[in-house]
Protein backbone atom coordinates (compact mmCIF):
# COMPACT_ATOMS: atom_id res chain seq x y z
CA UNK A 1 -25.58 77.16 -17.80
CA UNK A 2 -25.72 77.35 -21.71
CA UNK A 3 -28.30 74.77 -23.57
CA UNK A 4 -27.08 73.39 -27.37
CA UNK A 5 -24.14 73.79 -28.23
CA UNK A 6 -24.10 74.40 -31.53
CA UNK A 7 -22.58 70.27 -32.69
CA UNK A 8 -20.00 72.07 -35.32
CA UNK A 9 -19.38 74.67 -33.18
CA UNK A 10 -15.19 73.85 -32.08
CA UNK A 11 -13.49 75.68 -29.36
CA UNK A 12 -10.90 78.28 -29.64
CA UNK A 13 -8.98 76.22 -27.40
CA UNK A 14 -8.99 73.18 -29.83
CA UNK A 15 -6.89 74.13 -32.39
CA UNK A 16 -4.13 75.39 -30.54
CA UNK A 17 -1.07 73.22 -30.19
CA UNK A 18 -0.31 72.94 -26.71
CA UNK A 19 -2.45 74.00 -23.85
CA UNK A 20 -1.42 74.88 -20.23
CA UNK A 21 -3.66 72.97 -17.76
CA UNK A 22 -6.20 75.92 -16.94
CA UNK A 23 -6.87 75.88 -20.55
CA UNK A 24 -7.53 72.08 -21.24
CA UNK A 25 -9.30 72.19 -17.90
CA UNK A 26 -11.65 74.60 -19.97
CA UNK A 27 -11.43 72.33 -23.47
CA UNK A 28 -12.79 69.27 -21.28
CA UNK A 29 -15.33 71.56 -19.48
CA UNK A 30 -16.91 72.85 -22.83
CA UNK A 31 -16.79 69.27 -24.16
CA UNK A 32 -18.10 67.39 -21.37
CA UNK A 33 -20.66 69.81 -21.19
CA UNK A 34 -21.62 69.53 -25.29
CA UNK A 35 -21.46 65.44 -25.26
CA UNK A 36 -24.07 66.06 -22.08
CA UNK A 37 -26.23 68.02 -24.16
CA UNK A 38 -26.32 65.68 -26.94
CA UNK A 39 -26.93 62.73 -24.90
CA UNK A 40 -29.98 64.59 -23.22
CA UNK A 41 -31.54 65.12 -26.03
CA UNK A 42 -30.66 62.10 -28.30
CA UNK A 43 -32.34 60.05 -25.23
CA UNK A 44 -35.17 62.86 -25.37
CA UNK A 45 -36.05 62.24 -29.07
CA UNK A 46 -35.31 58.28 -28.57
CA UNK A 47 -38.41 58.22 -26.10
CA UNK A 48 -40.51 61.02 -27.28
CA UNK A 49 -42.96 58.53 -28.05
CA UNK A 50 -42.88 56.22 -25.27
CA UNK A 51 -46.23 56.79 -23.43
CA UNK A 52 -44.52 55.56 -20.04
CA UNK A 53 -41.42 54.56 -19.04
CA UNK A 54 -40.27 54.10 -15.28
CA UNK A 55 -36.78 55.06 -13.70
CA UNK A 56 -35.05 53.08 -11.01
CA UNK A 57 -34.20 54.50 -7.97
CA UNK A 58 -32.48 53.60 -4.77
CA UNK A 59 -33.23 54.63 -1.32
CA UNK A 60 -30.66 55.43 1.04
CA UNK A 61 -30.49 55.11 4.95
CA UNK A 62 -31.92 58.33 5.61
CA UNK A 63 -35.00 57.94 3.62
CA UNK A 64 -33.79 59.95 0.26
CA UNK A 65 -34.65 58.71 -3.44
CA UNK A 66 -31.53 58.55 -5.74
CA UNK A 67 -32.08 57.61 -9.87
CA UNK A 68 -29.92 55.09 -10.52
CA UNK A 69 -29.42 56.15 -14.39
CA UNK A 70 -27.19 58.53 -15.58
CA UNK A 71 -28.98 60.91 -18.08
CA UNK A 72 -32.22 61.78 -18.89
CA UNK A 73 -33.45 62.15 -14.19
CA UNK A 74 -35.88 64.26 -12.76
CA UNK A 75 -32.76 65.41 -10.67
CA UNK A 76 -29.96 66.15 -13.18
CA UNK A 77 -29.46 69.65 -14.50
CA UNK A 78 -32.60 71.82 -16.37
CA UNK A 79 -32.16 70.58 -19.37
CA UNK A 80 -32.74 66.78 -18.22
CA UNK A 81 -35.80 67.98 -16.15
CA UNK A 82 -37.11 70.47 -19.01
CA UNK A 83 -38.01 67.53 -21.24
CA UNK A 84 -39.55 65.02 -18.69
CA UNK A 85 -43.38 65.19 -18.24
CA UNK A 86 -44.41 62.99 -15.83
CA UNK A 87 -47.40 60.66 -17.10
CA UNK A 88 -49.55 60.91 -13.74
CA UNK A 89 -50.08 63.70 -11.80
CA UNK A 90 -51.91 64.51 -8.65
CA UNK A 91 -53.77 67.69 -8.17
CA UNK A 92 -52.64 70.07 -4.29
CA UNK A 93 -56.27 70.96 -2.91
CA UNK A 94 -56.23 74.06 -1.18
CA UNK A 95 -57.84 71.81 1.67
CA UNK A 96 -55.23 70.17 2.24
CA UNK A 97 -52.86 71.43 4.38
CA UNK A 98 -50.29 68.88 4.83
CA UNK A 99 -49.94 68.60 0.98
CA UNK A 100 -49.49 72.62 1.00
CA UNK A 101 -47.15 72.98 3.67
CA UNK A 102 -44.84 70.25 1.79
CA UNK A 103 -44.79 72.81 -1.17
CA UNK A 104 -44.20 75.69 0.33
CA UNK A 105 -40.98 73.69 1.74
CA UNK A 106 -39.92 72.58 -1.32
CA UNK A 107 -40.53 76.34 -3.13
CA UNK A 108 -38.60 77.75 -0.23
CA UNK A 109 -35.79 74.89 -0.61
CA UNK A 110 -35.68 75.75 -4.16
CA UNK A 111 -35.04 79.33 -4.24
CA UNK A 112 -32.24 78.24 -1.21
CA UNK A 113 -34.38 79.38 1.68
C-alpha cells in the first residue's frame, strides 16, 4: 500500500464522463484510500501533543481485544500503527522464557508462519 496521496493529486478516472463499474470501483478505491490517509494523519497531528490518551476496546468470547474506534488503532493498517508510540513500555528479559516464547509467536505470526 501507497502512504500520502498527494491532497491535489485527482485521478485519471475523475474527469472522465462516464465510467464502467470496474473503473469507479477503482475511483472509490483511490478515494477511500486518500480520505483514510488524511484522517490518519489529521488525528496524528490533532494528538501529537497529548502525553497519554487511552483507546477502548472490547473483548470478545474467545478472549481477543478489538479497538472500538475507527482510525488512528494499534491494529489498522501501517500507517495508523507507524505514528502510535505507546507511553509505557515493558522491557523482554532474556530470563524470561514465557515472555520470549510469546514473541517468537507473534514474530512467526507476523511474517505468516
Amino acid at each position: 500500500m501507497f502512504f500520502f496521496i498527494d491532497n491535489n493529486n485527482i485521478h485519471p478516472l475523475a474527469l472522465k464522463n462516464k465510467l464502467n463499474s470496474s473503473e469507479l470501483k477503482e475511483l472509490e478505491s483511490f478515494y477511500s484510500k486518500k480520505y483514510l490517509e488524511q484522517n490518519i494523519l489529521g488525528l496524528s497531528v490533532l494528538f501529537k501533543d497529548v502525553p497519554t490518551f487511552y483507546m477502548p476496546v472490547r473483548l470478545d468470547y474467545r478472549g481477543r481485544l478489538y479497538c472500538i474506534t475507527e482510525y488512528l488503532i494499534y491494529q489498522g493498517i501501517d500507517l495508523e500503527k507507524s505514528v502510535l508510540e505507546f507511553s509505557s513500555g515493558e522491557k523482554v528479559q532474556l530470563s524470561d522464557e514465557s515472555s520470549i516464547n510469546y514473541l517468537k509467536i507473534y514474530g512467526s505470526n507476523y511474517y505468516g508462519n
